[in-house]
PDB file of N, CA and C in Angstrom:
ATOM      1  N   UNK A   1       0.817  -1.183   0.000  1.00  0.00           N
ATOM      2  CA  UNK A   1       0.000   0.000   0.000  1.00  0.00           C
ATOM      3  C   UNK A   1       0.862   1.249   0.000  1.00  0.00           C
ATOM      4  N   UNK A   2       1.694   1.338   0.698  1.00  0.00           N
ATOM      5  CA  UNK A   2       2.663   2.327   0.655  1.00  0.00           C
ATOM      6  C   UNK A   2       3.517   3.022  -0.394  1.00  0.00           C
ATOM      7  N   UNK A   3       3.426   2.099  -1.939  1.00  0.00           N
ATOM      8  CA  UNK A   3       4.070   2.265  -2.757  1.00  0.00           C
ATOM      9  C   UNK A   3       2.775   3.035  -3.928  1.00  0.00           C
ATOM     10  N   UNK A   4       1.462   2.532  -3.556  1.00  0.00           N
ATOM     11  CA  UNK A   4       0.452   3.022  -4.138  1.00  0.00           C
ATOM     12  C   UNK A   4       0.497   4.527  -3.313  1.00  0.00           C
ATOM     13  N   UNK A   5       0.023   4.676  -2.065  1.00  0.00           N
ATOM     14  CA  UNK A   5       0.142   6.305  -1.505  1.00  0.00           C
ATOM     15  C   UNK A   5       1.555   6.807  -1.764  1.00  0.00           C
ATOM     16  N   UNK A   6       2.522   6.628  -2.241  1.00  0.00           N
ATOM     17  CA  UNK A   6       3.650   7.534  -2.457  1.00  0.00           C
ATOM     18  C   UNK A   6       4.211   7.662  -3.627  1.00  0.00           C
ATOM     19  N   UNK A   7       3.507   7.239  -4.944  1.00  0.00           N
ATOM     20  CA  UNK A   7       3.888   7.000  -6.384  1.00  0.00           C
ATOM     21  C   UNK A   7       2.830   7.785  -7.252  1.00  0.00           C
ATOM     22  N   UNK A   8       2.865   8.236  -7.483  1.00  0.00           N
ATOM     23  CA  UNK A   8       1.780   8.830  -8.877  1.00  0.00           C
ATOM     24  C   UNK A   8       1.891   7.743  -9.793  1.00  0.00           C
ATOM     25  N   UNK A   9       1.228   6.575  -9.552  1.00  0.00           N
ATOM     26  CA  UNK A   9       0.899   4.851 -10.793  1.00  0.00           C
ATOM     27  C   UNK A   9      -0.383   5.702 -11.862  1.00  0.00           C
ATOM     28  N   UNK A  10       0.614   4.863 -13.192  1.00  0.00           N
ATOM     29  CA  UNK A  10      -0.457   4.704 -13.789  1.00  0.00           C
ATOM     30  C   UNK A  10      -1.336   3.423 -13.589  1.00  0.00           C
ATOM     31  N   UNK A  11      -2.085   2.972 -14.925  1.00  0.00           N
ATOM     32  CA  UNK A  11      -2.632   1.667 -14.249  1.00  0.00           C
ATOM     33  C   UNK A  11      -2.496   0.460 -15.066  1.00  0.00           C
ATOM     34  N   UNK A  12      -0.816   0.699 -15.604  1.00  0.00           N
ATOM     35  CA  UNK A  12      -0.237  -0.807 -16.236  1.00  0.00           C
ATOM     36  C   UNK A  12       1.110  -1.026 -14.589  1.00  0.00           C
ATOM     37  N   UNK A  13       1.129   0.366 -14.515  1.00  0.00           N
ATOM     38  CA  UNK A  13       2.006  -0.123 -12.985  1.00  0.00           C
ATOM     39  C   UNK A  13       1.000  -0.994 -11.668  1.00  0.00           C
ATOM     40  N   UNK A  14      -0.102  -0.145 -11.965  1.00  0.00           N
ATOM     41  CA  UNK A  14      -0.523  -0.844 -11.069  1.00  0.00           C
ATOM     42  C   UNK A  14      -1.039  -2.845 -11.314  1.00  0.00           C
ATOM     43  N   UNK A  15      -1.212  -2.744 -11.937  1.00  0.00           N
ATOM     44  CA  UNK A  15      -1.201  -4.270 -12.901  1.00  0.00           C
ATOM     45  C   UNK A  15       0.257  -4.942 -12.790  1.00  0.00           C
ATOM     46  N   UNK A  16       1.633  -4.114 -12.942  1.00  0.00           N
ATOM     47  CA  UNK A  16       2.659  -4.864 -12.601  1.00  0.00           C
ATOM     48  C   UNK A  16       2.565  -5.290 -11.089  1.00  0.00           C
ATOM     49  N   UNK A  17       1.914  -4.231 -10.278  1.00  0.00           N
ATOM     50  CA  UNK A  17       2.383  -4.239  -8.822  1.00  0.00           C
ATOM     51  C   UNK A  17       1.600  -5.658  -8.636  1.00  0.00           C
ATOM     52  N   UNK A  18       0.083  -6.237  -9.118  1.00  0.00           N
ATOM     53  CA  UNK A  18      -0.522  -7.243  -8.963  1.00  0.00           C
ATOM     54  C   UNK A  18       0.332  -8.003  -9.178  1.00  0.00           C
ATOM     55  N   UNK A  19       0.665  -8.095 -10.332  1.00  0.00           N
ATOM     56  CA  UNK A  19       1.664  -9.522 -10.841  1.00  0.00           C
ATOM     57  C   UNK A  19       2.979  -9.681  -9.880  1.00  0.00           C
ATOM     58  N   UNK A  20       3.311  -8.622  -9.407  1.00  0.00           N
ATOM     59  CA  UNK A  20       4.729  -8.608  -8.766  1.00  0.00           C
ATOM     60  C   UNK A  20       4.077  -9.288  -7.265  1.00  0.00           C
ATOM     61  N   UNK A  21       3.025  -8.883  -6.824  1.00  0.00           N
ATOM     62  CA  UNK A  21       2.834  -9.425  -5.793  1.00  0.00           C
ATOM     63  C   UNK A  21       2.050 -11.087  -5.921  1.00  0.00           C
ATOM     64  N   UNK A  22       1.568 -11.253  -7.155  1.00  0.00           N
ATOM     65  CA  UNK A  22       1.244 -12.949  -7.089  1.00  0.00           C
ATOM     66  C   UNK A  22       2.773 -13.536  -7.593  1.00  0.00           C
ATOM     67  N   UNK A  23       3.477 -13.487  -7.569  1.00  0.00           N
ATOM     68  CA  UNK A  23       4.963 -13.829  -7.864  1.00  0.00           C
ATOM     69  C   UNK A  23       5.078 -14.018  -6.909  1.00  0.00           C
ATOM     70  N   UNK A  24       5.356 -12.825  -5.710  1.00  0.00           N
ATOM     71  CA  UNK A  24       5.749 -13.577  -4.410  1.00  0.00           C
ATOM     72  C   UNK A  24       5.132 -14.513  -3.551  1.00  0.00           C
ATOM     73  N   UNK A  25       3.643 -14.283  -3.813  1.00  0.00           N
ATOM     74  CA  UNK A  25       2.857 -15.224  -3.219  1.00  0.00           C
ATOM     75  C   UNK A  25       3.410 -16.715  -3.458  1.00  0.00           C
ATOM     76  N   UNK A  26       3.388 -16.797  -4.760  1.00  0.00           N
ATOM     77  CA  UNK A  26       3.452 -18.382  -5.690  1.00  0.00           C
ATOM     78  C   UNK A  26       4.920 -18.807  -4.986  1.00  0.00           C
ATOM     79  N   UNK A  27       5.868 -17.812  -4.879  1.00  0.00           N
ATOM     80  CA  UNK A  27       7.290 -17.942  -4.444  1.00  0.00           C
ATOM     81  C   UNK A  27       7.296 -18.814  -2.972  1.00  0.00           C
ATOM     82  N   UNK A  28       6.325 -17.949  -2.035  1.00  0.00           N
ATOM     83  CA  UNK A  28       6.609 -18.038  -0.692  1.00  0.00           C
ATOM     84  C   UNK A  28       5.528 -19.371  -0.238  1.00  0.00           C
ATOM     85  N   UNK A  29       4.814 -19.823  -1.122  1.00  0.00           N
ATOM     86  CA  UNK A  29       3.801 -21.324  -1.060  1.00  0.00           C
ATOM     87  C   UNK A  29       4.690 -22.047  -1.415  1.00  0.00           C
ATOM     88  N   UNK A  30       5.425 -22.202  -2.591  1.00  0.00           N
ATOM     89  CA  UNK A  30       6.414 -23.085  -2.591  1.00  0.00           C
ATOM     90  C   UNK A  30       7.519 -23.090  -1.747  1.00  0.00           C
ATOM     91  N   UNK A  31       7.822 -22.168  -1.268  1.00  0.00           N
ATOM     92  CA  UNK A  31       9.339 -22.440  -0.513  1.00  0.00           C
ATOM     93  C   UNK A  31       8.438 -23.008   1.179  1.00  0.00           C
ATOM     94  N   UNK A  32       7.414 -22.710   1.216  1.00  0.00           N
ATOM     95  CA  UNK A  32       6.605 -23.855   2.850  1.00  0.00           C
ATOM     96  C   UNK A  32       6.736 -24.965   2.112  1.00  0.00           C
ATOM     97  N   UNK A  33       5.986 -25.406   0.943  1.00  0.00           N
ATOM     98  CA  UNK A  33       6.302 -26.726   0.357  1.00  0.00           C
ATOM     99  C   UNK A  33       7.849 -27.453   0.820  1.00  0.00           C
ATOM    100  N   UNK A  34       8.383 -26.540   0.047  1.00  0.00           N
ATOM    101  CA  UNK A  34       9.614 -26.848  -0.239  1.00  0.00           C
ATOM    102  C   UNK A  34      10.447 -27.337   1.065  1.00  0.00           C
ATOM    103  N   UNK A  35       9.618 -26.360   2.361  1.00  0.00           N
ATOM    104  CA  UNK A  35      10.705 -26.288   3.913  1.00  0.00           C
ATOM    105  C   UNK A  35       9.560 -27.590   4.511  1.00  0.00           C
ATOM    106  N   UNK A  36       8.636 -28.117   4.189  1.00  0.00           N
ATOM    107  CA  UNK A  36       7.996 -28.880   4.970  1.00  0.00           C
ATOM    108  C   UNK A  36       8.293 -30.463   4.628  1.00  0.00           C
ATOM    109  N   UNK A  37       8.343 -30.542   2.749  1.00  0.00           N
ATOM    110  CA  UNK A  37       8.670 -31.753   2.419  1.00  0.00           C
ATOM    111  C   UNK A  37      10.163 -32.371   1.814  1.00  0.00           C
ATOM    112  N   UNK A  38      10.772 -31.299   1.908  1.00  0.00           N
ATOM    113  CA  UNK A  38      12.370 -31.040   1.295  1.00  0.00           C
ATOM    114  C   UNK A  38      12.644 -30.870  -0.441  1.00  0.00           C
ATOM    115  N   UNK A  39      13.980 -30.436  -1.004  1.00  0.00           N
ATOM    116  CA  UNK A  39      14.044 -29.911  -2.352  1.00  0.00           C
ATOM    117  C   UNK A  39      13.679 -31.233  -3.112  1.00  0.00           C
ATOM    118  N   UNK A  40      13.714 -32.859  -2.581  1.00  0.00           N
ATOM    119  CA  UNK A  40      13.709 -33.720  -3.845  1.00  0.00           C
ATOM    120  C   UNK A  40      12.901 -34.806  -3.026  1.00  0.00           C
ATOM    121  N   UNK A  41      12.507 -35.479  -4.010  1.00  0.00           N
ATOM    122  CA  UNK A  41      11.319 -36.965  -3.928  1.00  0.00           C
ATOM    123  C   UNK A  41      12.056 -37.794  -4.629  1.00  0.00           C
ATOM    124  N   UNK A  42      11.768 -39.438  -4.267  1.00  0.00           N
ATOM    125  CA  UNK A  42      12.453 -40.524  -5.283  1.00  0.00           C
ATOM    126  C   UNK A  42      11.119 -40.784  -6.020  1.00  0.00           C
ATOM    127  N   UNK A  43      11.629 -41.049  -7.538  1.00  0.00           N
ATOM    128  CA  UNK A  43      10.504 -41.454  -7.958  1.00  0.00           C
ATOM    129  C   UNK A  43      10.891 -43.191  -8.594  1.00  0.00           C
ATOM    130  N   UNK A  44       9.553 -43.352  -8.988  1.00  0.00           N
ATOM    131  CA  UNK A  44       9.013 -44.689  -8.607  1.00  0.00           C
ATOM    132  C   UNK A  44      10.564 -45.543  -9.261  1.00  0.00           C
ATOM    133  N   UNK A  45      11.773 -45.240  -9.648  1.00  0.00           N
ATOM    134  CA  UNK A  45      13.067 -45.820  -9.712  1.00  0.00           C
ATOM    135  C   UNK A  45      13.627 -45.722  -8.923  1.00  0.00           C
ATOM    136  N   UNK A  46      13.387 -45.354  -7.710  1.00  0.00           N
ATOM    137  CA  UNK A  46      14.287 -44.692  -6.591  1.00  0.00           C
ATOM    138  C   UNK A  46      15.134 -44.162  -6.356  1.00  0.00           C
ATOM    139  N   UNK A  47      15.381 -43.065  -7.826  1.00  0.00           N
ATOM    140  CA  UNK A  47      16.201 -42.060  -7.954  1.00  0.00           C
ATOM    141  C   UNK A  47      15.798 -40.776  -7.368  1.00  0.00           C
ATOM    142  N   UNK A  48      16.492 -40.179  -7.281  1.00  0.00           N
ATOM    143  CA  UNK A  48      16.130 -38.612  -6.429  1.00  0.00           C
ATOM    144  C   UNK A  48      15.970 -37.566  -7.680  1.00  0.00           C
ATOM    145  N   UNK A  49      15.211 -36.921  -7.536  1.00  0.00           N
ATOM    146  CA  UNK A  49      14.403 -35.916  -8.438  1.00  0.00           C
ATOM    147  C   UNK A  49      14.079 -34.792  -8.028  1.00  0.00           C
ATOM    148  N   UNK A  50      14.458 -33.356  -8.273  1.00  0.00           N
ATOM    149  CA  UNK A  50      13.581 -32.357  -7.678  1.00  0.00           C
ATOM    150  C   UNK A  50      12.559 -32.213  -7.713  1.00  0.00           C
ATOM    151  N   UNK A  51      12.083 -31.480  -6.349  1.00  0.00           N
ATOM    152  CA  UNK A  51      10.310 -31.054  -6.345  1.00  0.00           C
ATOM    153  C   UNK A  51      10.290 -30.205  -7.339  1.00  0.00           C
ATOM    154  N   UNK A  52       8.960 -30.298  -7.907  1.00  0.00           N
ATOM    155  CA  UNK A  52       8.479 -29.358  -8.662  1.00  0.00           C
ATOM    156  C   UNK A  52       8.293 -27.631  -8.215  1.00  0.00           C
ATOM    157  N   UNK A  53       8.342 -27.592  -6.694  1.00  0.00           N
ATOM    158  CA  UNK A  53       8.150 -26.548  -6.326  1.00  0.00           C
ATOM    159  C   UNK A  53       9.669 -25.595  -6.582  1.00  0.00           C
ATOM    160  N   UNK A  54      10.647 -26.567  -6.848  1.00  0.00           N
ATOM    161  CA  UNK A  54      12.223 -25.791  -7.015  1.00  0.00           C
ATOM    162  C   UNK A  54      12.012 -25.010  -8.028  1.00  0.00           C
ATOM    163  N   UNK A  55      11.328 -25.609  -9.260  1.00  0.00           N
ATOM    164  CA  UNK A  55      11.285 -24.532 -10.549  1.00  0.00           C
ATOM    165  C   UNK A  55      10.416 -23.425 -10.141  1.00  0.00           C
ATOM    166  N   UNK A  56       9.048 -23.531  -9.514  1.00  0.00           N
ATOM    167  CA  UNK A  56       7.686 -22.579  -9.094  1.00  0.00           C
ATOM    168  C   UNK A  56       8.955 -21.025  -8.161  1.00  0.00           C
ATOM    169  N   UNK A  57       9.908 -21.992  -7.499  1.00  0.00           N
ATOM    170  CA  UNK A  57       9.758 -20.775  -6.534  1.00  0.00           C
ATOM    171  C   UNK A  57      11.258 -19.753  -7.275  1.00  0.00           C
ATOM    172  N   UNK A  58      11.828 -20.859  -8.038  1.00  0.00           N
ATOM    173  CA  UNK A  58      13.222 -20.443  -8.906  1.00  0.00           C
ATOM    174  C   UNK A  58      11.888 -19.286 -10.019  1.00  0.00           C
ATOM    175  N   UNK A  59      11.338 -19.528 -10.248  1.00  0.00           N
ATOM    176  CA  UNK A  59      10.589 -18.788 -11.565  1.00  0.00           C
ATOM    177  C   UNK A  59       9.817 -17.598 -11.104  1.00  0.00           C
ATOM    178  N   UNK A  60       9.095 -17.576  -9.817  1.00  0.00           N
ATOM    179  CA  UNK A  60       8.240 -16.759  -9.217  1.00  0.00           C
ATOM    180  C   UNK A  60       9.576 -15.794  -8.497  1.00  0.00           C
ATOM    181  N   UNK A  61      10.610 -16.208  -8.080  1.00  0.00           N
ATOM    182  CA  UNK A  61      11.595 -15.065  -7.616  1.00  0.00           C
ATOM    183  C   UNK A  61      12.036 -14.290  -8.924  1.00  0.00           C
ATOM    184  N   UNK A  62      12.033 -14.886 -10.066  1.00  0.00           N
ATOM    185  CA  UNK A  62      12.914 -14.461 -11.156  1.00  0.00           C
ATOM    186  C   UNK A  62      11.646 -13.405 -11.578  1.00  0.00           C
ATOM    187  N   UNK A  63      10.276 -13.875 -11.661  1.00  0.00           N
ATOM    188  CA  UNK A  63       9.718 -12.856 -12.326  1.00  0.00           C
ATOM    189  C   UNK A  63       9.067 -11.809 -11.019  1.00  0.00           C
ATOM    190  N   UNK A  64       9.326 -11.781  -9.770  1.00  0.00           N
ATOM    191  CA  UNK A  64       9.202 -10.658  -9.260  1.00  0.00           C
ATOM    192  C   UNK A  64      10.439  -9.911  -9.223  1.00  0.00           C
ATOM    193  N   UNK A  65      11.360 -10.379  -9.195  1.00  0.00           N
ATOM    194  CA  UNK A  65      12.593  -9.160  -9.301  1.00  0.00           C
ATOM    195  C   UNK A  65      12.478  -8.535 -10.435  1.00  0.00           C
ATOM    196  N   UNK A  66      12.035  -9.320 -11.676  1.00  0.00           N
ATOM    197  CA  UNK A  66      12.235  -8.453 -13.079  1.00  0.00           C
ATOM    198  C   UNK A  66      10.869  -7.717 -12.948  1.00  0.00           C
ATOM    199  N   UNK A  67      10.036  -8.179 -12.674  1.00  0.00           N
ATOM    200  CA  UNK A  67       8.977  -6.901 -12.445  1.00  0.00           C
ATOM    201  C   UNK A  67       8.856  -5.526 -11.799  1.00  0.00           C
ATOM    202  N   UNK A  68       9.903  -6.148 -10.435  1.00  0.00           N
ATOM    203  CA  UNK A  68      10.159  -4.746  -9.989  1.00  0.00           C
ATOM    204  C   UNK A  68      11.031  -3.996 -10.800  1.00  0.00           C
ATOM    205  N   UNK A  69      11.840  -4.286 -11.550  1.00  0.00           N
ATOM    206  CA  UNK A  69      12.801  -3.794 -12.097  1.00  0.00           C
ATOM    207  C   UNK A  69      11.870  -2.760 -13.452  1.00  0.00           C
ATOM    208  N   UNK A  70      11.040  -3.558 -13.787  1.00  0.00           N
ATOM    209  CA  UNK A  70      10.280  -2.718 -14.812  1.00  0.00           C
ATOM    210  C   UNK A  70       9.397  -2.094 -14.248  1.00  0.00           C
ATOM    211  N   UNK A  71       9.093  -2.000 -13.348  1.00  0.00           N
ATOM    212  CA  UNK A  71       8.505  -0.615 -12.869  1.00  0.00           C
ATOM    213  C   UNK A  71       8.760   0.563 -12.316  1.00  0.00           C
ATOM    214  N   UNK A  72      10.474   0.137 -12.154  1.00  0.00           N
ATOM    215  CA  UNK A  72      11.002   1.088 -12.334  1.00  0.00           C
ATOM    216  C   UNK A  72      11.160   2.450 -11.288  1.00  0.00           C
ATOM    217  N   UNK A  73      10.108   1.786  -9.835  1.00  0.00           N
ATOM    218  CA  UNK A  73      10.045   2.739  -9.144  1.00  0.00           C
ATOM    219  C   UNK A  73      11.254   4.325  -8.967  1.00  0.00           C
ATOM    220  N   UNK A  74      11.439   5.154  -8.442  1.00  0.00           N
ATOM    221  CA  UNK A  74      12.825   6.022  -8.088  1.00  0.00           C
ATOM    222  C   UNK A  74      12.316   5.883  -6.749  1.00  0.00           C
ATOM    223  N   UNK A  75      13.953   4.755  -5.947  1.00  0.00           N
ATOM    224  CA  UNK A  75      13.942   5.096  -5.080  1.00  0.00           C
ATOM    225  C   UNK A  75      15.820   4.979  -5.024  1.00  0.00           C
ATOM    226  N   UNK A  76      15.768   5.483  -3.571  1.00  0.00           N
ATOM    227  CA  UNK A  76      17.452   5.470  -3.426  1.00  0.00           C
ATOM    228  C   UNK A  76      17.703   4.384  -3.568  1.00  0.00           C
ATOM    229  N   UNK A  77      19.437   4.207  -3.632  1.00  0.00           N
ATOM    230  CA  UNK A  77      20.037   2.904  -3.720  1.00  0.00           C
ATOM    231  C   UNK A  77      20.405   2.499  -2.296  1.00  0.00           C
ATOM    232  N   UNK A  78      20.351   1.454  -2.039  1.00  0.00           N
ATOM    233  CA  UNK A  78      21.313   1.238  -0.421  1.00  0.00           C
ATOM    234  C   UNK A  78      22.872   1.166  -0.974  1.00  0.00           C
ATOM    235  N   UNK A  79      23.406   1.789  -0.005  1.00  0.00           N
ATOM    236  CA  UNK A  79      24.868   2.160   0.339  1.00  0.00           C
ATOM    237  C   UNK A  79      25.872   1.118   0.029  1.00  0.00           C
ATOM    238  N   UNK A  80      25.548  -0.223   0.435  1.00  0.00           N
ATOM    239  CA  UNK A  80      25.815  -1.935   0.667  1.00  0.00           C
ATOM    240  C   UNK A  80      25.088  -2.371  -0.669  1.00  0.00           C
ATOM    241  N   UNK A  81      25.120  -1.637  -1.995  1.00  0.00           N
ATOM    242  CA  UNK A  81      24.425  -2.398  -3.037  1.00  0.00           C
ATOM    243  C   UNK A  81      25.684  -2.641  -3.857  1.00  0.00           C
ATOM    244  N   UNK A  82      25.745  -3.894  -3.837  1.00  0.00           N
ATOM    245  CA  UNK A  82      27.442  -4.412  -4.816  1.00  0.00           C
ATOM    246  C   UNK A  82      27.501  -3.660  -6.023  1.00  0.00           C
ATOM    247  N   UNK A  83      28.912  -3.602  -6.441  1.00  0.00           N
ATOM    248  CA  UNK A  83      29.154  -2.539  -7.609  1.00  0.00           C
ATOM    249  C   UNK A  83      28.251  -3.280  -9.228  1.00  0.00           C
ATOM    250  N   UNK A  84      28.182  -2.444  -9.856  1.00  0.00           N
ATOM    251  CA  UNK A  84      27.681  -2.938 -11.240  1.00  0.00           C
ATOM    252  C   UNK A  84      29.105  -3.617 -11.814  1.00  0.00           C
ATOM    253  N   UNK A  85      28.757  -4.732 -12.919  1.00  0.00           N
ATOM    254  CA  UNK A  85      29.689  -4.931 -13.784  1.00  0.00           C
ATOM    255  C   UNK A  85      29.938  -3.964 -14.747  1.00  0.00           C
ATOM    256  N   UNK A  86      30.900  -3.935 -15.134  1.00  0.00           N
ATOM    257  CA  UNK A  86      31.383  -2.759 -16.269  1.00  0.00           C
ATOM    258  C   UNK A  86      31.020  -3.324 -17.238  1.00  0.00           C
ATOM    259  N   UNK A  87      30.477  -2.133 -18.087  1.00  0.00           N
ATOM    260  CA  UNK A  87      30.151  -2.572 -19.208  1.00  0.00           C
ATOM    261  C   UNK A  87      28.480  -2.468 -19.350  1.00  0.00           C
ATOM    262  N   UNK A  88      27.633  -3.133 -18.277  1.00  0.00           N
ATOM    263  CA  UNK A  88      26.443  -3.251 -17.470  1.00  0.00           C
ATOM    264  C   UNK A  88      25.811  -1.851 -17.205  1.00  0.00           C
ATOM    265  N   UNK A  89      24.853  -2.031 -17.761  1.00  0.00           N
ATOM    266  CA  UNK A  89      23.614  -0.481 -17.535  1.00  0.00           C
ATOM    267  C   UNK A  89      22.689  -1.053 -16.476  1.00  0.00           C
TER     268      UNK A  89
END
């Protein structure tokens, strides 16, 4: 809410902010999955296999960071934010 009262959004930002926030949702259901039943299952060869939730929560982190990134908010940087690679915009 805080980013809605302190932003002048249009309303494809605000549509990112939805998506950015069912990203984390989907992220943070899988990683309870993930902390309740562990990263892998044997399947019926009794080989070890990752959960399916490894890709859900690998994919739902990847597309809320890039969402935030396209929306581009202006806010400061923290102080402790590692240098850019050169070359890197």
């Amino acid at each position: 809410m805080a980013v809605i009262n302190n932003y002048e959004l249009e309303e494809h930002h605000l549509k990112l902010l939805t998506l950015a926030g069912e990203a984390w949702d989907r992220c943070q259901d899988a990683r309870k999955m993930l902390d309740r039943e562990g990263v892998t299952y044997l399947n019926k060869f009794n080989e070890p296999r990752a959960r399916p939730e490894v890709a859900i929560e690998r994919d739902s982190r990847l597309a809320f960071a890039r969402i935030l990134r396209e929306i581009n908010l202006d806010i400061s940087v923290p102080e402790n934010r590692p240098p850019r690679i050169a070359g890197k915009e």
